[in-house]
N, C-alpha and C. Protein backbone atom coordinates (compact mmCIF):
# COMPACT_ATOMS: atom_id res chain seq x y z
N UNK A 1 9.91 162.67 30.00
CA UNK A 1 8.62 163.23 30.37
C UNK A 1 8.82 164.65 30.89
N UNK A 2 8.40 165.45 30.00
CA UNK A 2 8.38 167.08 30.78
C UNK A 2 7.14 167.11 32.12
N UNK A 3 7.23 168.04 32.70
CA UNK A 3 5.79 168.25 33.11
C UNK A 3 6.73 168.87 34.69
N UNK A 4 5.68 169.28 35.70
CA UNK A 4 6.27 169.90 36.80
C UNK A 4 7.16 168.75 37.53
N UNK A 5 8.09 169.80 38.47
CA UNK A 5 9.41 168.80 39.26
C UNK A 5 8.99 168.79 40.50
N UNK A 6 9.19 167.14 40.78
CA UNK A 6 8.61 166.91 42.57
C UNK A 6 9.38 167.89 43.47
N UNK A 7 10.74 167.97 43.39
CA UNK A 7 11.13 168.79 44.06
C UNK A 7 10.68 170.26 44.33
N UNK A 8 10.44 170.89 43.55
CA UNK A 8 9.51 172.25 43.72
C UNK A 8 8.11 171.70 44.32
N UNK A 9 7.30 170.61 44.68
CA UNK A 9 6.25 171.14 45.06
C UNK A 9 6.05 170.87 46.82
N UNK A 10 5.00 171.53 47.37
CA UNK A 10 5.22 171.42 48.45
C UNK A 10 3.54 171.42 48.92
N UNK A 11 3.36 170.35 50.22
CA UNK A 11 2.00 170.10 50.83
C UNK A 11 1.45 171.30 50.56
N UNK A 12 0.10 171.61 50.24
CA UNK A 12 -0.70 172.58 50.71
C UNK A 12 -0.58 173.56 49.19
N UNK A 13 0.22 173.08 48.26
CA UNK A 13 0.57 174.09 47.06
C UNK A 13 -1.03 173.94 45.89
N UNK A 14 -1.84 174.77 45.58
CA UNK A 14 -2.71 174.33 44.45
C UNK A 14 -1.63 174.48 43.41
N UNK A 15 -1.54 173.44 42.73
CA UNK A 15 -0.93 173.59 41.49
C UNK A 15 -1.78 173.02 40.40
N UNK A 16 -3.47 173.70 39.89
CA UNK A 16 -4.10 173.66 38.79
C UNK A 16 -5.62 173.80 39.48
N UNK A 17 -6.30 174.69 38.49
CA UNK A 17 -7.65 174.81 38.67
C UNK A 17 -8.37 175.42 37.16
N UNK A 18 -9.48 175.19 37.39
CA UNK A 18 -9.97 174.69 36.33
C UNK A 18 -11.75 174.88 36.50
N UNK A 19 -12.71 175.76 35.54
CA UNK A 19 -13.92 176.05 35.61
C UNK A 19 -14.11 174.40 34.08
N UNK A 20 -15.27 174.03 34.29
CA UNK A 20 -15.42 173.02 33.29
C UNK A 20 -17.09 173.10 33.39
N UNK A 21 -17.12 173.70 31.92
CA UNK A 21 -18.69 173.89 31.44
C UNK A 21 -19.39 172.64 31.26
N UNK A 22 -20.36 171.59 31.70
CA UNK A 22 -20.81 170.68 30.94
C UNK A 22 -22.79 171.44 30.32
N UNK A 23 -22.33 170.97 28.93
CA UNK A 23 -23.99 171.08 28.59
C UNK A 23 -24.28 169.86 27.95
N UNK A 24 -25.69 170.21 27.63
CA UNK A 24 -26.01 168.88 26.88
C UNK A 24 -25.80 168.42 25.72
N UNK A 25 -25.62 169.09 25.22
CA UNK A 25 -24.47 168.69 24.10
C UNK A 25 -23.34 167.60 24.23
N UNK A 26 -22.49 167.93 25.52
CA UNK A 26 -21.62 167.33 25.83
C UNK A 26 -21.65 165.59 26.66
N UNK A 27 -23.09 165.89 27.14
CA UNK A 27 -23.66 164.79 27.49
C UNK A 27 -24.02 163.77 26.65
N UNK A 28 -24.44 164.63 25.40
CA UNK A 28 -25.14 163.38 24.44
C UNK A 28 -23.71 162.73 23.50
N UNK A 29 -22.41 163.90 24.10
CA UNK A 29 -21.36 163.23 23.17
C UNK A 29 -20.66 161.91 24.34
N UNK A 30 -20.37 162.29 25.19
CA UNK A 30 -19.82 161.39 26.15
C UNK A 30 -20.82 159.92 26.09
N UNK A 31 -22.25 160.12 26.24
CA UNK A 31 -23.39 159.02 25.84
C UNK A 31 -22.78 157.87 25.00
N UNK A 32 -22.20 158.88 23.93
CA UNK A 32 -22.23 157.98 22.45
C UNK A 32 -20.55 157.47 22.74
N UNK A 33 -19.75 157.98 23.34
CA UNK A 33 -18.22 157.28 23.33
C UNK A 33 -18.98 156.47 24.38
N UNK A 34 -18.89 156.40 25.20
CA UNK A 34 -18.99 155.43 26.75
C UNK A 34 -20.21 154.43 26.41
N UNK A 35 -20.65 154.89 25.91
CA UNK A 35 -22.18 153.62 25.38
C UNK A 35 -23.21 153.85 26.90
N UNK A 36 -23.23 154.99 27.59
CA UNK A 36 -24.26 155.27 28.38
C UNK A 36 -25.05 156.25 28.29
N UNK A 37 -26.58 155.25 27.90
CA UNK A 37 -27.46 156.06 27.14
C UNK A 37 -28.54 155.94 28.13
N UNK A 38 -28.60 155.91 29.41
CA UNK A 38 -29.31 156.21 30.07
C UNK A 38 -30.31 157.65 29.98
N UNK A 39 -31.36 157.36 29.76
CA UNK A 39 -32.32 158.58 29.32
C UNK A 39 -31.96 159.47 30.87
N UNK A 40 -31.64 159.43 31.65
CA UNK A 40 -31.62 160.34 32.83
C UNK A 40 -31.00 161.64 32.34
N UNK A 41 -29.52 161.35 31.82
CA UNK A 41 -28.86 162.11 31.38
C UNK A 41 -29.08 162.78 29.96
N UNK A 42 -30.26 163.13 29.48
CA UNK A 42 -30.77 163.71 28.18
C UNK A 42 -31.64 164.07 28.30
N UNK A 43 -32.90 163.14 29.06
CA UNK A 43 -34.25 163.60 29.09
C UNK A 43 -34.52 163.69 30.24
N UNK A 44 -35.43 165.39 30.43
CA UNK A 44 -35.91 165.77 31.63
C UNK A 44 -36.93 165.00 32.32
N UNK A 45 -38.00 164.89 31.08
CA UNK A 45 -39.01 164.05 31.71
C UNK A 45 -38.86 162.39 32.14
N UNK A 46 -37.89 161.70 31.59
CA UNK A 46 -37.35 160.86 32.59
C UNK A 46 -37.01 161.04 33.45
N UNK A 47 -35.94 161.57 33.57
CA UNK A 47 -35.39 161.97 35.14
C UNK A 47 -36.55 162.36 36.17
N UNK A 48 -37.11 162.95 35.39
CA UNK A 48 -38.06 163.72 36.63
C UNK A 48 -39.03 162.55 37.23
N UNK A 49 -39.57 161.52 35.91
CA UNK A 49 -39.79 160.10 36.29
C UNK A 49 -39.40 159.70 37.51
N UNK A 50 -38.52 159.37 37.73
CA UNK A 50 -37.98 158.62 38.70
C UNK A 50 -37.45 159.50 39.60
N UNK A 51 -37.73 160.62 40.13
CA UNK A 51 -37.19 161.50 41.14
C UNK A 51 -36.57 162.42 41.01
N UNK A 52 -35.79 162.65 40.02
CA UNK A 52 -34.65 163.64 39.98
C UNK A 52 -34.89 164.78 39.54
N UNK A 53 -34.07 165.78 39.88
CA UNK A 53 -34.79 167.11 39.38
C UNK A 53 -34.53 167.76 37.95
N UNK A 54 -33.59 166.91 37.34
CA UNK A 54 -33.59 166.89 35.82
C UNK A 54 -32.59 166.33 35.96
N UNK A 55 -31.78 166.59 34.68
CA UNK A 55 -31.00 165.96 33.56
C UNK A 55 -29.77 165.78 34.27
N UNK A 56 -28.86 164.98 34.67
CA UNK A 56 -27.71 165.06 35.06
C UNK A 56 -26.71 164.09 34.73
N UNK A 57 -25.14 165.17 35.10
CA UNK A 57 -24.09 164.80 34.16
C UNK A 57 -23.93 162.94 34.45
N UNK A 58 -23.13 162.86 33.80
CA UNK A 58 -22.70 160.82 33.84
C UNK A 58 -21.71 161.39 35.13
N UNK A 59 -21.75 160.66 35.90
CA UNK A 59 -20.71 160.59 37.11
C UNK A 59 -19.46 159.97 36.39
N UNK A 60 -19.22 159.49 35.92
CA UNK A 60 -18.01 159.03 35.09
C UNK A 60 -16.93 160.11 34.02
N UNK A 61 -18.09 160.79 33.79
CA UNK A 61 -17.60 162.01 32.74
C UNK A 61 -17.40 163.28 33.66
N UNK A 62 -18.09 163.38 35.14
CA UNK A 62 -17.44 164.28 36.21
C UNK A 62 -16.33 163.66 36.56
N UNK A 63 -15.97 162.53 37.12
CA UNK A 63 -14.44 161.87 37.53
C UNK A 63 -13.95 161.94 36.56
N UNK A 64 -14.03 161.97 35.46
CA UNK A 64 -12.86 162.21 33.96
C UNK A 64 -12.50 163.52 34.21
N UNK A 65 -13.48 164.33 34.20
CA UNK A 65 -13.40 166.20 33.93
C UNK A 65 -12.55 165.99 35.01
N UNK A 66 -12.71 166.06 36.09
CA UNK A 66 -11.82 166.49 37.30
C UNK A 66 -10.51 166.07 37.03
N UNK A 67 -10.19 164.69 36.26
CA UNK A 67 -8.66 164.50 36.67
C UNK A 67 -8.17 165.09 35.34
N UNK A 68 -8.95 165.16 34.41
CA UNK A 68 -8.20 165.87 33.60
C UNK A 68 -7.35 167.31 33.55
N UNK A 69 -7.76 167.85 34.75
CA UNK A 69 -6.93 168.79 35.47
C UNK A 69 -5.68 168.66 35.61
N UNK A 70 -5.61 167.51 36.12
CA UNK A 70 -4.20 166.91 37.00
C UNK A 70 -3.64 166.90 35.55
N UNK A 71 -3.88 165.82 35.05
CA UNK A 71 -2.99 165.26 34.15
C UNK A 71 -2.54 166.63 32.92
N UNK A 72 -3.33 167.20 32.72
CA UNK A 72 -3.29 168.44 31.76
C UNK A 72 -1.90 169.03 32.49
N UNK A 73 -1.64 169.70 34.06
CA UNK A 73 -0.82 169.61 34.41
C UNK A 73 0.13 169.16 34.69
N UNK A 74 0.13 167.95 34.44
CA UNK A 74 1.19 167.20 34.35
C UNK A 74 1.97 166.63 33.56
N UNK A 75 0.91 167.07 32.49
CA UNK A 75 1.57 166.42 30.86
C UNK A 75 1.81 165.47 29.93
N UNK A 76 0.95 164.48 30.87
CA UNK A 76 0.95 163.35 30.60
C UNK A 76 0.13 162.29 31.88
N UNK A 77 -1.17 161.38 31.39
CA UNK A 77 -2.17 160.95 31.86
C UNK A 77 -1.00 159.90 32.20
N UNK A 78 -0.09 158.92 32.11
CA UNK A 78 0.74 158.08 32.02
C UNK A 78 1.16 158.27 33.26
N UNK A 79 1.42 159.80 34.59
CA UNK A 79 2.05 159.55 35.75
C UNK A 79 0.95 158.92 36.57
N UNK A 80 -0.20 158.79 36.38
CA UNK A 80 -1.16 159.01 37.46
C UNK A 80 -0.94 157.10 37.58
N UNK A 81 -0.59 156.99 39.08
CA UNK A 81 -0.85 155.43 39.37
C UNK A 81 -2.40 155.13 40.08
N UNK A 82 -3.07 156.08 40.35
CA UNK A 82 -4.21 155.44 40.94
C UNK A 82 -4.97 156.52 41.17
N UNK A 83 -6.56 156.32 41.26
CA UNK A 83 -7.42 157.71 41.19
C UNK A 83 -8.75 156.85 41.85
N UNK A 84 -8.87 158.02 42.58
CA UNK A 84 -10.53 156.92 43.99
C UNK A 84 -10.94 158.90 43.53
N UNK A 85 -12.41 158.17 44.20
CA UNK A 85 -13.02 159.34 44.45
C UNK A 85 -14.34 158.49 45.14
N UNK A 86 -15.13 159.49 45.75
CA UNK A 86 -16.87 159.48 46.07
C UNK A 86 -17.64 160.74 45.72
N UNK A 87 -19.05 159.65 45.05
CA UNK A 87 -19.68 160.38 44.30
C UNK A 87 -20.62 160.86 45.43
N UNK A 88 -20.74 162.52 45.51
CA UNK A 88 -21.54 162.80 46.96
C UNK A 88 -23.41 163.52 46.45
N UNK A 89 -23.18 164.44 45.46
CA UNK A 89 -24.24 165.21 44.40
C UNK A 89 -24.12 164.74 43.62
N UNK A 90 -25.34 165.17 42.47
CA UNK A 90 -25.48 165.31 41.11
C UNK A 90 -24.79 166.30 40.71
N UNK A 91 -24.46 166.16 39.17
CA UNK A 91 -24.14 167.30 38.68
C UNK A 91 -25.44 167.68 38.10
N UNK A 92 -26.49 168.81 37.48
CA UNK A 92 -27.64 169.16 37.54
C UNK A 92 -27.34 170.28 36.51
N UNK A 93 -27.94 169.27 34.63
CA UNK A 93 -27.52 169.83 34.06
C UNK A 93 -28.48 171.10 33.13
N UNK A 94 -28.07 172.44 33.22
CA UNK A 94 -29.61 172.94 32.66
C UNK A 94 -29.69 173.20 31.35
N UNK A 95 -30.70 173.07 30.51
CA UNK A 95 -30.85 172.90 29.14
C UNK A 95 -30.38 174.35 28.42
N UNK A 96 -30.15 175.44 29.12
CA UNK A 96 -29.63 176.41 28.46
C UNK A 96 -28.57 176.95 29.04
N UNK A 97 -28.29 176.49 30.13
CA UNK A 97 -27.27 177.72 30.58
C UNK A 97 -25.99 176.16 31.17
N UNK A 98 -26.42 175.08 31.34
CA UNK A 98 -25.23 174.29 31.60
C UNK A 98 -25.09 173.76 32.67
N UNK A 99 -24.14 173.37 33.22
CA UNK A 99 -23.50 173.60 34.78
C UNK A 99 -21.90 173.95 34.90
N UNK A 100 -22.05 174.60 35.50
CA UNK A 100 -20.40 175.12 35.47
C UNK A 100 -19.71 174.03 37.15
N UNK A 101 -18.57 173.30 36.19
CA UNK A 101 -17.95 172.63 37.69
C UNK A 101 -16.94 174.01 38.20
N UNK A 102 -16.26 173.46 39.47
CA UNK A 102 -14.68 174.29 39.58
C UNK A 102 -13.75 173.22 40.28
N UNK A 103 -12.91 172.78 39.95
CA UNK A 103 -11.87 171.75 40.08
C UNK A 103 -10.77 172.29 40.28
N UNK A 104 -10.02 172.17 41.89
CA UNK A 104 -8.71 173.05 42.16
C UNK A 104 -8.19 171.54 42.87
N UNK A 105 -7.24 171.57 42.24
CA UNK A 105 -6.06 170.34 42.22
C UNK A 105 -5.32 170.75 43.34
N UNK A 106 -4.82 170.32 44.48
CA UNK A 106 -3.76 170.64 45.63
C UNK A 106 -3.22 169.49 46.29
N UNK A 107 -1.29 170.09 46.38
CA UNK A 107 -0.51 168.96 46.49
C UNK A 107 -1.09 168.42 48.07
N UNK A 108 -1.65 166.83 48.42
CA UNK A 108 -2.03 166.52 49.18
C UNK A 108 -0.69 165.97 50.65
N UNK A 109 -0.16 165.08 50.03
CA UNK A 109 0.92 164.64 50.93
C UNK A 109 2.13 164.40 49.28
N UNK A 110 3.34 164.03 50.02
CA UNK A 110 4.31 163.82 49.35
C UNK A 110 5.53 162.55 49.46
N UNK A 111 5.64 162.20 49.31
CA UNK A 111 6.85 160.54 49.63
C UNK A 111 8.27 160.99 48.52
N UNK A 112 8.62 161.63 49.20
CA UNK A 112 10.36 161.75 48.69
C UNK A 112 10.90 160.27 48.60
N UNK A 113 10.86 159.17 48.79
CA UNK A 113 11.30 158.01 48.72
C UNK A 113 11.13 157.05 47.36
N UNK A 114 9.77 157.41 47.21
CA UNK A 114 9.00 157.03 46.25
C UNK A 114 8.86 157.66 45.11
N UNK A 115 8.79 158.79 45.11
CA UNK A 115 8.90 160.55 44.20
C UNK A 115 7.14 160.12 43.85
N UNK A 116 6.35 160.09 44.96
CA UNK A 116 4.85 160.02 44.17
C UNK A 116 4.31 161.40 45.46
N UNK A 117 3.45 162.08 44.81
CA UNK A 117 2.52 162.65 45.14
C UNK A 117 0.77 162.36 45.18
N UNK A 118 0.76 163.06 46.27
CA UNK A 118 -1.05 162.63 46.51
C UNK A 118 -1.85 163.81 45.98
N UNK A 119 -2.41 164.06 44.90
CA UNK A 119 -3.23 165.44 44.65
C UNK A 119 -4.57 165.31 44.70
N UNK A 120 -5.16 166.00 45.75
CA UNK A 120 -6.37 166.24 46.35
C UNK A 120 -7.70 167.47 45.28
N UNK A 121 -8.60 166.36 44.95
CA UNK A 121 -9.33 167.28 44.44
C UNK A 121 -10.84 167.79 45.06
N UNK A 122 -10.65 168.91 44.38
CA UNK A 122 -12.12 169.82 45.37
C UNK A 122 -13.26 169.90 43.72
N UNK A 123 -14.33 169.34 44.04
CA UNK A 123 -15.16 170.18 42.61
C UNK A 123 -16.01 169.92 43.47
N UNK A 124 -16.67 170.96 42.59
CA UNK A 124 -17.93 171.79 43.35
C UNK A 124 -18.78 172.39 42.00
N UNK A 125 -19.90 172.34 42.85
CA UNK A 125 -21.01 172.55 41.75
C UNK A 125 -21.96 172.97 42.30
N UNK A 126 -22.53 174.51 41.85
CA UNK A 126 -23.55 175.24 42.62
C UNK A 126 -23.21 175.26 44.28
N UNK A 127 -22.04 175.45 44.29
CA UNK A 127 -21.38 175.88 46.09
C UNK A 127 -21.09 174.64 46.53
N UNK A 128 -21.64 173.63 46.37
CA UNK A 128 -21.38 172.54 46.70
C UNK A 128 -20.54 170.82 45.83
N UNK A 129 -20.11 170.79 47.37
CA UNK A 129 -18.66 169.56 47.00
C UNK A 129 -19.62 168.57 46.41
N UNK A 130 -19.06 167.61 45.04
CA UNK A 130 -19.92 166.81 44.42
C UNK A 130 -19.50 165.57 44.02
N UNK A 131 -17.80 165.51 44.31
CA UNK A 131 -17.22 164.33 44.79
C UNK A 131 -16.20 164.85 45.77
N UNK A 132 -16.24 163.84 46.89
CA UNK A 132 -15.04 163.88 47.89
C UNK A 132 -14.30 162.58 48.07
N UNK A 133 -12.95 163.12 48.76
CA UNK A 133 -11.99 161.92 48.94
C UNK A 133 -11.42 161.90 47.49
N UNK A 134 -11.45 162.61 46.75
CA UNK A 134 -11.44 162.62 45.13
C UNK A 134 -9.65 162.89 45.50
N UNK A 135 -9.20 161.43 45.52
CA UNK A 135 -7.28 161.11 45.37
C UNK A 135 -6.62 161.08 44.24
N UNK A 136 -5.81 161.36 43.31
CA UNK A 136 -4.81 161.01 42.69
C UNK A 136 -3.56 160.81 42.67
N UNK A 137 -3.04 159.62 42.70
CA UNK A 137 -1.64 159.11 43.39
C UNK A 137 -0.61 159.62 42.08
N UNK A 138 0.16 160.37 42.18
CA UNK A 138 1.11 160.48 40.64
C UNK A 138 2.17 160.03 40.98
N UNK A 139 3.22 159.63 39.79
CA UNK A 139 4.75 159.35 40.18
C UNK A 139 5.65 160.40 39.25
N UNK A 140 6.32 160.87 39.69
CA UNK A 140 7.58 161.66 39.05
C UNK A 140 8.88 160.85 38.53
N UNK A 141 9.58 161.07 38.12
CA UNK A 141 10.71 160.89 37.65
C UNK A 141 12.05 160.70 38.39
């Protein structure tokens, strides 16, 4: 397995960040793999139905985007032993211009014993955090 060496990293290091465009486009593709066709996420005037202020991303396809950070850095989805997060916002998607996430990956804690790292993720959307506690446990080599 290539990918970065536990030994080089150290608490507090960002090692990956990452702007991630979602439009609707991308919504209606994720829809059709995942089989969630919830009109919220396509149609405005649903959403707006039931409260919301439009169209927003699948919370499932934001926890994907985000770790796909990690693992992109890492080189392989195969280190990651475990991934939590809380869903805190919407993502709030606009019919022409998108939503832009920002996802900065940072080494959280470290276990030399174990060779696993904790990488802490931040995304944010329109200034604000939109999952927190967002963990990924990796193992090294």
């Amino acid at each position: 397995m290539s990918g970065p060496d536990f030994d080089s990293l150290a608490v507090g290091d960002v090692v990956a960040e990452r702007e991630i465009l979602f439009t609707r486009d991308r919504l209606v593709r994720y829809a059709g793999a995942s089989g969630d066709f919830n009109p919220i996420h396509y149609r405005d005037d649903v959403a707006r139905s039931v409260g919301l202020p439009g169209v927003l991303a699948h919370g499932m396809l934001t926890m994907g985007a985000a770790a796909s950070v990690v693992t992109d850095w890492l080189g392989s989805a195969g280190r990651v032993i475990d991934y939590q997060t809380r869903f805190t916002r919407p993502v709030l998607v606009d019919p022409e211009t998108g939503a832009q996430v920002t996802v900065t990956a940072t080494v959280g804690a470290l276990d030399a014993a174990l060779r696993t790292a904790r990488i802490d993720l931040r995304v944010v959307f329109d200034g604000q955090t939109v999952l927190v506690k967002s963990q990924l446990a990796v193992a090294f080599a």
